[in-house]
N, C-alpha and C. Protein backbone atom coordinates (compact mmCIF):
# COMPACT_ATOMS: atom_id res chain seq x y z
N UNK A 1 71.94 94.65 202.99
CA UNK A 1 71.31 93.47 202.46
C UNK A 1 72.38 92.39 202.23
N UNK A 2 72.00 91.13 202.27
CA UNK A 2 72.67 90.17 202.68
C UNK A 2 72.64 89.56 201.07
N UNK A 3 74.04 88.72 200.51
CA UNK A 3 73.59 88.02 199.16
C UNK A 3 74.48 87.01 199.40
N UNK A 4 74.17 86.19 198.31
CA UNK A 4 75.52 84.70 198.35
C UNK A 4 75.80 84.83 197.52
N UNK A 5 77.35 84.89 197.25
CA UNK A 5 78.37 84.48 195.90
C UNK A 5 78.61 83.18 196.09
N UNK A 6 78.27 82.66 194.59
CA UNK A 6 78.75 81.77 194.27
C UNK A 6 79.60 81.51 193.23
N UNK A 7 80.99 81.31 193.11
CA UNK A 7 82.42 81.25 192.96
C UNK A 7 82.32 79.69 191.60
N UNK A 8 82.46 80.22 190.77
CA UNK A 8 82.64 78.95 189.98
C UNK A 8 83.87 78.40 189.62
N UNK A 9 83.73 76.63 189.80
CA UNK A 9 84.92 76.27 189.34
C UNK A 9 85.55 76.42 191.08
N UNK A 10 85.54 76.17 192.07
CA UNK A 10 86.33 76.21 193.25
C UNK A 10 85.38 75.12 194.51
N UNK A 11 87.06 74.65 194.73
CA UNK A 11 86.86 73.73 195.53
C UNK A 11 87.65 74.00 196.71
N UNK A 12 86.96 74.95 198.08
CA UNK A 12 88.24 75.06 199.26
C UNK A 12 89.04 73.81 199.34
N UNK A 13 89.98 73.87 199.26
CA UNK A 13 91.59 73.15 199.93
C UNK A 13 91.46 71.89 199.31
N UNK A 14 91.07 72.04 197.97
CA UNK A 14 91.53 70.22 196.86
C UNK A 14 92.86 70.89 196.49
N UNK A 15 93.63 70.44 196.09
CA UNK A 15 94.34 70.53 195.04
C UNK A 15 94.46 71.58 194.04
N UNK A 16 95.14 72.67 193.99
CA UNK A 16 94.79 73.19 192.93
C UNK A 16 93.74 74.29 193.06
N UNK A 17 93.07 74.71 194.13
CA UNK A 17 92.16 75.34 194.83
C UNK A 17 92.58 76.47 196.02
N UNK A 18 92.17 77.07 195.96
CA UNK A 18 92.71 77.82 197.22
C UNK A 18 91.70 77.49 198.58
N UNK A 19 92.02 77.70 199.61
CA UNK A 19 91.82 77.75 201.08
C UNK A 19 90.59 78.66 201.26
N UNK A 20 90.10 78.04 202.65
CA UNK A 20 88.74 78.83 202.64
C UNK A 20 89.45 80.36 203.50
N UNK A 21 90.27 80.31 204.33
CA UNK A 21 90.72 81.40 204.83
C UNK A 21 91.02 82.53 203.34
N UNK A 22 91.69 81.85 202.35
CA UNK A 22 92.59 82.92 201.49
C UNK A 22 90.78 83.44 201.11
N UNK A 23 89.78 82.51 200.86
CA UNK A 23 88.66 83.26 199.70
C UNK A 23 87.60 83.76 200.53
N UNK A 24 88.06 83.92 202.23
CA UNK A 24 87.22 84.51 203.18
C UNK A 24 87.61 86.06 203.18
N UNK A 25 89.23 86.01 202.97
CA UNK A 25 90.25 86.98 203.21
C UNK A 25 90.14 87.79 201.97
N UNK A 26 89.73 87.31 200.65
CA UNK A 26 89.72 87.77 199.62
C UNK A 26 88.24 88.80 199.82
N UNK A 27 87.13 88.33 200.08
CA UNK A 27 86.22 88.87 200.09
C UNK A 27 86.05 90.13 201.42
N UNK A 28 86.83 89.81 202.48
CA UNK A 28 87.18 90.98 203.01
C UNK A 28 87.58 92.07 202.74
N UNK A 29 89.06 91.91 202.17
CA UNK A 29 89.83 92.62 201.47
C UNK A 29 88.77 93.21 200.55
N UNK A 30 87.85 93.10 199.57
CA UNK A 30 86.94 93.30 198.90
C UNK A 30 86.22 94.57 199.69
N UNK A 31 85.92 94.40 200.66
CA UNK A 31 84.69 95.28 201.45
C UNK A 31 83.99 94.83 201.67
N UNK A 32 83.36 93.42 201.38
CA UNK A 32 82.23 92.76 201.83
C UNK A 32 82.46 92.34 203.24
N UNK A 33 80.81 92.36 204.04
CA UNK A 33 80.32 92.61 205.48
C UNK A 33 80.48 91.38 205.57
N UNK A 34 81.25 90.94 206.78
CA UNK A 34 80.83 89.36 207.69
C UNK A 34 81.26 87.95 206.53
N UNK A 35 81.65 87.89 205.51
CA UNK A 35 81.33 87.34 204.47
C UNK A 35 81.85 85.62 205.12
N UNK A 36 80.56 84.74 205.22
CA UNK A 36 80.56 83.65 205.89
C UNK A 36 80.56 82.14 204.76
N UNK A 37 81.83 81.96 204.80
CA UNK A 37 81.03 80.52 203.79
C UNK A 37 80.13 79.03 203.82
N UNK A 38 80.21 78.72 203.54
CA UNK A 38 78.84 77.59 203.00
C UNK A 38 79.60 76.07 202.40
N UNK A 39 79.68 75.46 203.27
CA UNK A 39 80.18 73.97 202.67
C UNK A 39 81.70 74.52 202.25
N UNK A 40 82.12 73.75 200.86
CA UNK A 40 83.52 73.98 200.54
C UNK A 40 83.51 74.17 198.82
N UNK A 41 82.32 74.59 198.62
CA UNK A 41 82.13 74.77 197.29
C UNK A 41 82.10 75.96 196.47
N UNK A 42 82.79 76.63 197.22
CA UNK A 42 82.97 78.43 196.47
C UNK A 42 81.66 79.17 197.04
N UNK A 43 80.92 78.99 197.73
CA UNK A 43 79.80 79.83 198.63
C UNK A 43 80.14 80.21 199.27
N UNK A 44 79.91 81.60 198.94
CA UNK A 44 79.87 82.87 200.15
C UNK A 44 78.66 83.59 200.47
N UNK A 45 78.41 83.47 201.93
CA UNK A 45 77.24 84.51 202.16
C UNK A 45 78.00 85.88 202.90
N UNK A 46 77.50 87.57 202.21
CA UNK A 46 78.09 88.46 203.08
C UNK A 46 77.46 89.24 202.68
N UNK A 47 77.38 90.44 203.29
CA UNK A 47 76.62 92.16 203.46
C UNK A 47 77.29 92.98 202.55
N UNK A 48 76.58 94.13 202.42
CA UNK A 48 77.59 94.52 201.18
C UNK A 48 77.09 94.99 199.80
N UNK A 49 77.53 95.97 198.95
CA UNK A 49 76.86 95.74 197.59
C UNK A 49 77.34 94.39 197.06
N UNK A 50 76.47 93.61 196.48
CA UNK A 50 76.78 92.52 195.37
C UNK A 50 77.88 92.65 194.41
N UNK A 51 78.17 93.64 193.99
CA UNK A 51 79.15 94.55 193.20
C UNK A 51 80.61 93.71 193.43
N UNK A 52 80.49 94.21 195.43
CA UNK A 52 81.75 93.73 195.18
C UNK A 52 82.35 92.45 195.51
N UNK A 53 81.71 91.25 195.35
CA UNK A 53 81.90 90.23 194.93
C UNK A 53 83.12 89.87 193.93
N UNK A 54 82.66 90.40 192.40
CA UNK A 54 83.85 90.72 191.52
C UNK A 54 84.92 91.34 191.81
N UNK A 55 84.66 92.18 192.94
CA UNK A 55 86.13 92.92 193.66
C UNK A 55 87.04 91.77 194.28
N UNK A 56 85.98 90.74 195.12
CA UNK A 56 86.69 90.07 196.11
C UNK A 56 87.48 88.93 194.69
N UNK A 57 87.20 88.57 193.91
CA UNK A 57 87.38 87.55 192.68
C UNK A 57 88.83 88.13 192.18
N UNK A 58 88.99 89.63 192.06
CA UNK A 58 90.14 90.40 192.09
C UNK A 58 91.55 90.13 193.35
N UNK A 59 91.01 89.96 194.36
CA UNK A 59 91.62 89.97 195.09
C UNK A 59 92.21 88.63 195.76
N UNK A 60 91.21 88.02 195.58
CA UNK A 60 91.39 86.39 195.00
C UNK A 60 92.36 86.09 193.99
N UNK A 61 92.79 86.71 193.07
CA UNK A 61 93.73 86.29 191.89
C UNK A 61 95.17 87.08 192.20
N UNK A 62 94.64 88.50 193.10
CA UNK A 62 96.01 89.17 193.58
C UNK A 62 96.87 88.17 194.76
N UNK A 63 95.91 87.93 195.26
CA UNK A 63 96.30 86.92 196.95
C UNK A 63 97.29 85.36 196.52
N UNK A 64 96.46 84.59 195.20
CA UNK A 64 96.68 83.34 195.12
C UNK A 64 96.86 83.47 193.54
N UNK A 65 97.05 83.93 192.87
CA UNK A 65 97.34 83.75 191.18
C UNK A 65 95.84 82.94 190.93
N UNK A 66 94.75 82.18 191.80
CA UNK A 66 93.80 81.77 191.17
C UNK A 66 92.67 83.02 190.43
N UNK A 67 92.54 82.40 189.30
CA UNK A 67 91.25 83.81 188.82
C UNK A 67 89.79 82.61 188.49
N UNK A 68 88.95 83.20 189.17
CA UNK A 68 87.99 82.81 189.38
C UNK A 68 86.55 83.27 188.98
N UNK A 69 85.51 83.07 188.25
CA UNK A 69 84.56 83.93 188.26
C UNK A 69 83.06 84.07 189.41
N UNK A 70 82.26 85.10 189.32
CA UNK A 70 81.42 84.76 190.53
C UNK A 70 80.08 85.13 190.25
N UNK A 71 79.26 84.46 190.74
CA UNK A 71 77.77 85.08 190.01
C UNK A 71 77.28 85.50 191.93
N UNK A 72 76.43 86.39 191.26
CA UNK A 72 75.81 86.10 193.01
C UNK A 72 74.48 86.55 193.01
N UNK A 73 73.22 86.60 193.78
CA UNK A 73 71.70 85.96 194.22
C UNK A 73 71.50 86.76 195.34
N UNK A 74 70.76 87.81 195.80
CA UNK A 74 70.50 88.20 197.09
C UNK A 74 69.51 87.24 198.00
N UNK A 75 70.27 87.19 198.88
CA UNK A 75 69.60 86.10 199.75
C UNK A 75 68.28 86.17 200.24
N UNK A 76 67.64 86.67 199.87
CA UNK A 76 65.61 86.80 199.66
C UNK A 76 65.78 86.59 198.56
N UNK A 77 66.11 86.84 197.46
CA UNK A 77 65.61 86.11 196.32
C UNK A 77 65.94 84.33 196.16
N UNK A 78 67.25 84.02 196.85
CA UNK A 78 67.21 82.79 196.93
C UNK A 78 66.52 82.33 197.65
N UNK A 79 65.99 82.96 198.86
CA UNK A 79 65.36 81.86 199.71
C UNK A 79 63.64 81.70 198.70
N UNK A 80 62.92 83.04 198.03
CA UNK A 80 62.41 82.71 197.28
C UNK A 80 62.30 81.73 196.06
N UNK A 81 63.66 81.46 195.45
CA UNK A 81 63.70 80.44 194.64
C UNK A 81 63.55 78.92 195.44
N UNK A 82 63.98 79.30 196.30
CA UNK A 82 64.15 77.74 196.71
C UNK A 82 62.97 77.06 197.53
N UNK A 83 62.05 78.47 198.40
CA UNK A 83 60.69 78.08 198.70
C UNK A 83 59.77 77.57 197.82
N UNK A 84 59.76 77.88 196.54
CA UNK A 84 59.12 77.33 195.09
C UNK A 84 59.23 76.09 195.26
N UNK A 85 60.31 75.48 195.25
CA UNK A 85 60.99 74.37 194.54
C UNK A 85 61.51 73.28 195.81
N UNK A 86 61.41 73.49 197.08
CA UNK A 86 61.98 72.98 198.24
C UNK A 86 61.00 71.54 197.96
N UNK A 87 59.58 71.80 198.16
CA UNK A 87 59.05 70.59 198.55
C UNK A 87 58.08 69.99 197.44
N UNK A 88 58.67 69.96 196.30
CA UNK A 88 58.55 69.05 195.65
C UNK A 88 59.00 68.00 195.60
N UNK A 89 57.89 66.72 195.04
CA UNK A 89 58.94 65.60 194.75
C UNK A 89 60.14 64.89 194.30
N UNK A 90 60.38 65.84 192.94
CA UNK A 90 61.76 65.75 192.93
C UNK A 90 62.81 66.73 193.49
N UNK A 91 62.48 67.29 193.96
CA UNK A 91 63.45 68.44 195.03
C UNK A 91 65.03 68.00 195.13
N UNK A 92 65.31 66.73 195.45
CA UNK A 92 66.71 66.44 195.55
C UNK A 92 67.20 66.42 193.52
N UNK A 93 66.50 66.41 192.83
CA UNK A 93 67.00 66.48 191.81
C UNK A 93 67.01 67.46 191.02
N UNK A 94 66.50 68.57 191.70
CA UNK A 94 66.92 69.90 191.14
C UNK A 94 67.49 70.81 191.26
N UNK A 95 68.33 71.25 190.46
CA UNK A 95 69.58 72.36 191.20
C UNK A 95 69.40 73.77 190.39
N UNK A 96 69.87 75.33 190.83
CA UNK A 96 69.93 76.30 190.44
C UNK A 96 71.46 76.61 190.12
N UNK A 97 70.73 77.31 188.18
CA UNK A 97 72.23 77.84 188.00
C UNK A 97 72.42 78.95 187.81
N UNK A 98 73.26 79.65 188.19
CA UNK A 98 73.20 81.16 187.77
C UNK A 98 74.55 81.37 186.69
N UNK A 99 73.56 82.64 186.02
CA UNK A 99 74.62 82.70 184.98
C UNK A 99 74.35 84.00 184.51
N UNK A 100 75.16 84.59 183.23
CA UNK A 100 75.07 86.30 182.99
C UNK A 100 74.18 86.92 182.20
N UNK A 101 73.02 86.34 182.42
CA UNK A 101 72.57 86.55 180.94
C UNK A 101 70.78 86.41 181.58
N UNK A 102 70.05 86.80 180.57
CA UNK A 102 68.45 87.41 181.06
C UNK A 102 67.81 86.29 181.33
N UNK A 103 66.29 86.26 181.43
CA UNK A 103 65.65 85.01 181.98
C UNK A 103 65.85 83.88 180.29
N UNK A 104 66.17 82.80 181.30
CA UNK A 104 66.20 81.64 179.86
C UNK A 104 64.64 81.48 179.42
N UNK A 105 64.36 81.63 177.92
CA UNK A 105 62.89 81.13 177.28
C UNK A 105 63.06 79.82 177.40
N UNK A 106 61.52 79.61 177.85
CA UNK A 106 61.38 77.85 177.30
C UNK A 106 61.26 77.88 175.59
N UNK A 107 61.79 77.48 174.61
CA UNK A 107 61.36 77.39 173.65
C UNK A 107 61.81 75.57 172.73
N UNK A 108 61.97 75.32 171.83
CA UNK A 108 61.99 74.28 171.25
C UNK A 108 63.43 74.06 171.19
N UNK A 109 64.13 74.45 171.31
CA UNK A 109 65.39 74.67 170.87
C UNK A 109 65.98 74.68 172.78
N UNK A 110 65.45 75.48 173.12
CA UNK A 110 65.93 75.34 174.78
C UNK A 110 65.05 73.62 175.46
N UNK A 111 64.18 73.08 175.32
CA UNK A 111 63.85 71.85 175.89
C UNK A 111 64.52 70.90 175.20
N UNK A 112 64.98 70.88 173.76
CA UNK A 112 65.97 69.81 173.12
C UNK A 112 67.33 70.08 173.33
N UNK A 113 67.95 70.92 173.68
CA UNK A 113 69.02 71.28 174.51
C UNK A 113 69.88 70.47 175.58
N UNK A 114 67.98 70.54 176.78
CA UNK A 114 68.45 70.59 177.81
C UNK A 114 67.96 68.80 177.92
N UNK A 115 67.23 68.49 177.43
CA UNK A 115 66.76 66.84 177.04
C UNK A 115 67.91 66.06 176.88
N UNK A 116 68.53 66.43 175.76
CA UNK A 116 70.13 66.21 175.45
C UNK A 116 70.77 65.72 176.34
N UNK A 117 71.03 66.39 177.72
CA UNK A 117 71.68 66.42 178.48
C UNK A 117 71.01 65.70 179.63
N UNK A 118 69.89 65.27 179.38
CA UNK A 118 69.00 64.37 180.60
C UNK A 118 68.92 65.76 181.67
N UNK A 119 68.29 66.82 181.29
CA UNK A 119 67.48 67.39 182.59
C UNK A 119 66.65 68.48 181.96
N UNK A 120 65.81 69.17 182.48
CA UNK A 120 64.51 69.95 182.04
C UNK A 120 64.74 71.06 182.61
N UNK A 121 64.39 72.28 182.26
CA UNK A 121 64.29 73.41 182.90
C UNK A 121 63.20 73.68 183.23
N UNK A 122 62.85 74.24 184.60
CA UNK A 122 61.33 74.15 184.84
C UNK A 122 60.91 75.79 185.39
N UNK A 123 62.18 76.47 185.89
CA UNK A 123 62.18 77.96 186.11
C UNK A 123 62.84 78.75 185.54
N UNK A 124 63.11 80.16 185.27
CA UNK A 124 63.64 81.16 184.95
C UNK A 124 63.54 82.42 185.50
N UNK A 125 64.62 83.28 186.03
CA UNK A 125 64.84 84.71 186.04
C UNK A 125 65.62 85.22 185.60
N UNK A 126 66.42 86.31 185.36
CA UNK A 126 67.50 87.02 185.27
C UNK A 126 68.47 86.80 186.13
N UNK A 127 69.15 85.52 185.04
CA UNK A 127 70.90 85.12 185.58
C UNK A 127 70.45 83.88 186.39
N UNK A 128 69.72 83.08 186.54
CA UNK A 128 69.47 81.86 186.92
C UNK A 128 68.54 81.03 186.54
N UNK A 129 68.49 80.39 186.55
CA UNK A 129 67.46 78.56 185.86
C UNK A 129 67.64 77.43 187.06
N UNK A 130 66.17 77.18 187.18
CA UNK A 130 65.80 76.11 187.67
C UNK A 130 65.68 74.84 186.85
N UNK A 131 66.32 73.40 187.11
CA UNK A 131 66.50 72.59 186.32
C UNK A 131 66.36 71.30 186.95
N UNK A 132 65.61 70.23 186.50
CA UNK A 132 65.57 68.85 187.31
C UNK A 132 66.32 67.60 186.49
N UNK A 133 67.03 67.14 187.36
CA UNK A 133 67.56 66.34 186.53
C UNK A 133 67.00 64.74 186.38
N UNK A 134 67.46 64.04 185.31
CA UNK A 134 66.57 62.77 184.90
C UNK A 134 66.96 62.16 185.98
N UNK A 135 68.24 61.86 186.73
CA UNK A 135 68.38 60.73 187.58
C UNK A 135 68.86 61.52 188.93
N UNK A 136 69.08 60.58 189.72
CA UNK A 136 69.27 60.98 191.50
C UNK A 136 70.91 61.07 190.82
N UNK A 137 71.65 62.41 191.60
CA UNK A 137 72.91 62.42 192.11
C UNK A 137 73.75 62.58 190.49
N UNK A 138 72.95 63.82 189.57
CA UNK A 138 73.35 64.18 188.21
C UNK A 138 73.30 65.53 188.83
N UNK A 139 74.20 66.18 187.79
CA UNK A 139 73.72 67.82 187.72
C UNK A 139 74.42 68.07 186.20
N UNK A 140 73.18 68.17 185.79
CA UNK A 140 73.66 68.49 184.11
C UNK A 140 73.57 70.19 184.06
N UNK A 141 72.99 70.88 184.64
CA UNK A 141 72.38 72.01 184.23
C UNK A 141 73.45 73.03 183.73
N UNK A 142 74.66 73.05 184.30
CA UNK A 142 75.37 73.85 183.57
C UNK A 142 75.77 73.75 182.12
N UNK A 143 76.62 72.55 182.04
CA UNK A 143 76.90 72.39 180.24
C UNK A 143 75.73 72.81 179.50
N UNK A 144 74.35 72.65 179.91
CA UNK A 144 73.01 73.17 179.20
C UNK A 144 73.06 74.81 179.20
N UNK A 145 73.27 75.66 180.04
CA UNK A 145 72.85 77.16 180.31
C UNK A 145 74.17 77.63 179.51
N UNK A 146 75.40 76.73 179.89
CA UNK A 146 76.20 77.43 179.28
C UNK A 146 76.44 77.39 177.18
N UNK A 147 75.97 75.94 176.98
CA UNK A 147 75.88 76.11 175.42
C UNK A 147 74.58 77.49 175.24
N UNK A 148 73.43 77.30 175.92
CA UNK A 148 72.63 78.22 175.42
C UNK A 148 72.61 79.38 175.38
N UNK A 149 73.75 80.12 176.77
CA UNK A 149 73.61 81.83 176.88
C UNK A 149 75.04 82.08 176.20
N UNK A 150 75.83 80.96 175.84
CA UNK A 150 77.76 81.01 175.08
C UNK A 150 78.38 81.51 176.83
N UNK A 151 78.05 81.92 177.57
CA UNK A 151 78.58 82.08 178.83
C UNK A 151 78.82 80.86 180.04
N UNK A 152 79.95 81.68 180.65
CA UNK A 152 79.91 80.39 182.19
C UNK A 152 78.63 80.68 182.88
N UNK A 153 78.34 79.52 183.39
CA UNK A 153 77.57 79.12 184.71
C UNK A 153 77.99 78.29 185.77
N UNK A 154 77.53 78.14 186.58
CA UNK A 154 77.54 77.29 187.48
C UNK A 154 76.21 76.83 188.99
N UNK A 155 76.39 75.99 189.33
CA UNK A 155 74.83 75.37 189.43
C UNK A 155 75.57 74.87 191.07
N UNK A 156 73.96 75.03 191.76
CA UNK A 156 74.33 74.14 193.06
C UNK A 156 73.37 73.56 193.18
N UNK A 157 73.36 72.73 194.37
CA UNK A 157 71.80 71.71 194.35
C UNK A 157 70.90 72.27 195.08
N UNK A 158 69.73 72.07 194.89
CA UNK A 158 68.41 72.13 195.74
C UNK A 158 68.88 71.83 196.92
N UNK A 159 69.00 70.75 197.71
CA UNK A 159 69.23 70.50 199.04
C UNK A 159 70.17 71.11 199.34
N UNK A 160 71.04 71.52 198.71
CA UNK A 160 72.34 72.55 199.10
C UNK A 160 71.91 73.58 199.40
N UNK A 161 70.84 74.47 198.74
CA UNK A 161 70.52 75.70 198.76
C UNK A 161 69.13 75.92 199.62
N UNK A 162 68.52 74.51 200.20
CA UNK A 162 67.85 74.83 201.45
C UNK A 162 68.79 74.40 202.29
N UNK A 163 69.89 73.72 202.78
CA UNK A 163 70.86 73.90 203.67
C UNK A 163 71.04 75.72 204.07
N UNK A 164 71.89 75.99 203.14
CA UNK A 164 71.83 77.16 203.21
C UNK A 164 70.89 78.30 203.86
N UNK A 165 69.71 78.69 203.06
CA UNK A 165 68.88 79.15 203.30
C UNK A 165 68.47 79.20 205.19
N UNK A 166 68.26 77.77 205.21
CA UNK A 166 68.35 77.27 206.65
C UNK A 166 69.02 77.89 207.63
N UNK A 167 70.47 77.91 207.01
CA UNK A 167 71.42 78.44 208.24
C UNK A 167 71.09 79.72 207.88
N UNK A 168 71.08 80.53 206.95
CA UNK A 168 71.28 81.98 207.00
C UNK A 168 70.38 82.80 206.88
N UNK A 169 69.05 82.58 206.35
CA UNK A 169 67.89 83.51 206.25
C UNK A 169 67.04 83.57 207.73
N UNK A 170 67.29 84.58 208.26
CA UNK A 170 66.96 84.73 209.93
C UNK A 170 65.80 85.44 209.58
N UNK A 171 64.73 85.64 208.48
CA UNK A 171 64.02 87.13 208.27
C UNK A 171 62.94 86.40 208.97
């Protein structure tokens, strides 16, 4: 089964970042199958238990002194999240975040949160949130998931993640 890691906090070849070869090489080294990346934003799609993702994040910090964390999504469940949410109207303004922690409640305290921050949460599962943001070309959703679960997150966009989907879900 096929999943995508997504690598928070990494930018292939800015500054300060490691190379897409070293975090292709990392996830090899790992054991993960084929492991193909996605733009230059810490996305990895590869075969494999999910597991070892955190292996490749290891090997990533052995390779380059960078330490990095990684959430990752089996790629049917993303393409399910993102079939939900693809063709809506605001679609370009909503992004998925994944993070460590169980499905987020909507409650009073989670919509003034995320208001705060100019964006809404409109989905939930275990370790990710769907979130729209108030304006074109924002992505608030992390600073929100992360005050609420005390954990990292990190978020990509809707159109990013039917890009994706696009290229890689052959089912």
């Amino acid at each position: 089964m096929r999943h995508v890691a997504f690598v928070r906090n990494l930018n292939q070849g800015q500054r300060g970042h490691v190379s897409t070869a070293d975090l292709i090489a990392a996830f090899v080294d790992a054991g993960c199958h084929d492991p193909a990346p996605f733009q230059s934003n810490g996305t990895v799609v590869c075969g494999g238990d999910p597991a070892l993702a955190h292996d490749a994040m290891d090997a990533l910090a052995a390779r380059t002194g960078v330490e990095r964390e990684v959430f990752t999504l089996a790629l049917d469940e993303l393409g399910d999240i993102v079939a939900a949410h693809r063709d809506a109207r605001d679609a370009v303004r909503r992004e998925l975040t994944l993070h460590r922690g169980d499905a987020i409640m909507l409650d009073a305290q989670t919509e003034h949160e995320a208001a705060r921050r100019r964006c809404r949460i409109l989905d939930s599962g275990a370790g990710w949130v769907v979130t729209v943001n108030e304006r074109d070309r924002e992505s608030n959703a992390t600073p929100v998931i992360e005050r609420l679960t005390g954990q990292p997150a990190t978020s990509r966009s809707l159109p990013t993640l039917t890009r994706l989907i696009a290229r890689f879900d052959t089912a």
